[in-house]
Protein backbone atom coordinates (compact mmCIF):
# COMPACT_ATOMS: atom_id res chain seq x y z
CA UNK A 1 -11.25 -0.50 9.97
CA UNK A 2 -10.99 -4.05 8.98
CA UNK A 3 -7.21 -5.81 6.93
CA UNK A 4 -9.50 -5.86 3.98
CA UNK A 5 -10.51 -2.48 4.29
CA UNK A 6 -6.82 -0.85 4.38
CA UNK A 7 -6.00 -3.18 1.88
CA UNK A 8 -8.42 -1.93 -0.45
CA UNK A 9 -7.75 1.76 0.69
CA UNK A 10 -4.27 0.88 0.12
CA UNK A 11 -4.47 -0.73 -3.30
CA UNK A 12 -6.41 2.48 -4.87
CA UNK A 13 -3.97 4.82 -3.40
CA UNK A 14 -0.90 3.17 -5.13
CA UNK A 15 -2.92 2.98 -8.28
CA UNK A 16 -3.63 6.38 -8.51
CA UNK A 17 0.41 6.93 -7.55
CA UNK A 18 1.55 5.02 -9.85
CA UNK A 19 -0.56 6.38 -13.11
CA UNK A 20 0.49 2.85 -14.81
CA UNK A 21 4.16 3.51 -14.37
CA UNK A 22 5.08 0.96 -11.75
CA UNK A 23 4.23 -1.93 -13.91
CA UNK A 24 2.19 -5.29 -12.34
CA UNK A 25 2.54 -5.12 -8.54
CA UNK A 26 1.11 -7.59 -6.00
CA UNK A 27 -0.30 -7.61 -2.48
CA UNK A 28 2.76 -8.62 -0.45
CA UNK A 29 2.24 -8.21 3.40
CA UNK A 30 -0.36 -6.53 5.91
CA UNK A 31 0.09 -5.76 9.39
CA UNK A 32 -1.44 -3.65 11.75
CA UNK A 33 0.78 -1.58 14.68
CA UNK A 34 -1.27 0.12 16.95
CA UNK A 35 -4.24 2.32 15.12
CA UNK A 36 -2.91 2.09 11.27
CA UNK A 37 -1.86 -0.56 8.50
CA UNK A 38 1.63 -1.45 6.96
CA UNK A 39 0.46 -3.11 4.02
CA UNK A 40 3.71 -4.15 1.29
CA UNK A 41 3.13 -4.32 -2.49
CA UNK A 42 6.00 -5.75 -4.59
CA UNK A 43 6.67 -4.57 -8.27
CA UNK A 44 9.20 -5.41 -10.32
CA UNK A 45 11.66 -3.07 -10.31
CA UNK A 46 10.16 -0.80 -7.04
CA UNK A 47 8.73 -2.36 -3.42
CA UNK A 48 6.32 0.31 -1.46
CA UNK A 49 4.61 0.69 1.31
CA UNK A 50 0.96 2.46 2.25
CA UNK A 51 0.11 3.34 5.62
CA UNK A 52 -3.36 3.40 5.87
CA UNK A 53 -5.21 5.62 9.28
CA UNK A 54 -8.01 4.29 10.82
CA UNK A 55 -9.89 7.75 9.41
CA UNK A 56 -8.93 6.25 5.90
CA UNK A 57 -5.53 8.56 5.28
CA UNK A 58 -3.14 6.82 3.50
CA UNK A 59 0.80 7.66 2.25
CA UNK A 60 3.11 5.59 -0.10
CA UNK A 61 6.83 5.15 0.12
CA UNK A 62 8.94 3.45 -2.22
CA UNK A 63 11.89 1.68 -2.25
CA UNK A 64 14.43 0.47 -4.82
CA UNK A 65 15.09 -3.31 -5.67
């Protein structure tokens, strides 16, 4: 799996999380430790994170400004 890939993966999965109650949120950071991606989003009020497996799994967590 390629950044761009789990970025993608990552940016539908806290889309369908948030159901439009997030607000605007933007790509923040990627990184990749060992076989799976960190990738940050930034919203106003809420930061999260998806880890994205190589076999495409993904889970959000969320953290309070």
């Amino acid at each position: 799996m390629t950044q761009r890939e789990a970025q993608d993966i990552a940016q539908t999965r806290l889309t369908r999380y948030c159901r439009s109650n997030c607000g605007d949120f933007k790509l923040a950071h990627t990184q990749k430790i060992k076989d799976r991606y960190l990738v940050d989003f930034e919203a106003p009020r809420q930061k999260f994170t998806v880890i994205v497996e190589n076999d495409g799994n993904s889970k959000v967590t969320t953290w309070e400004k």
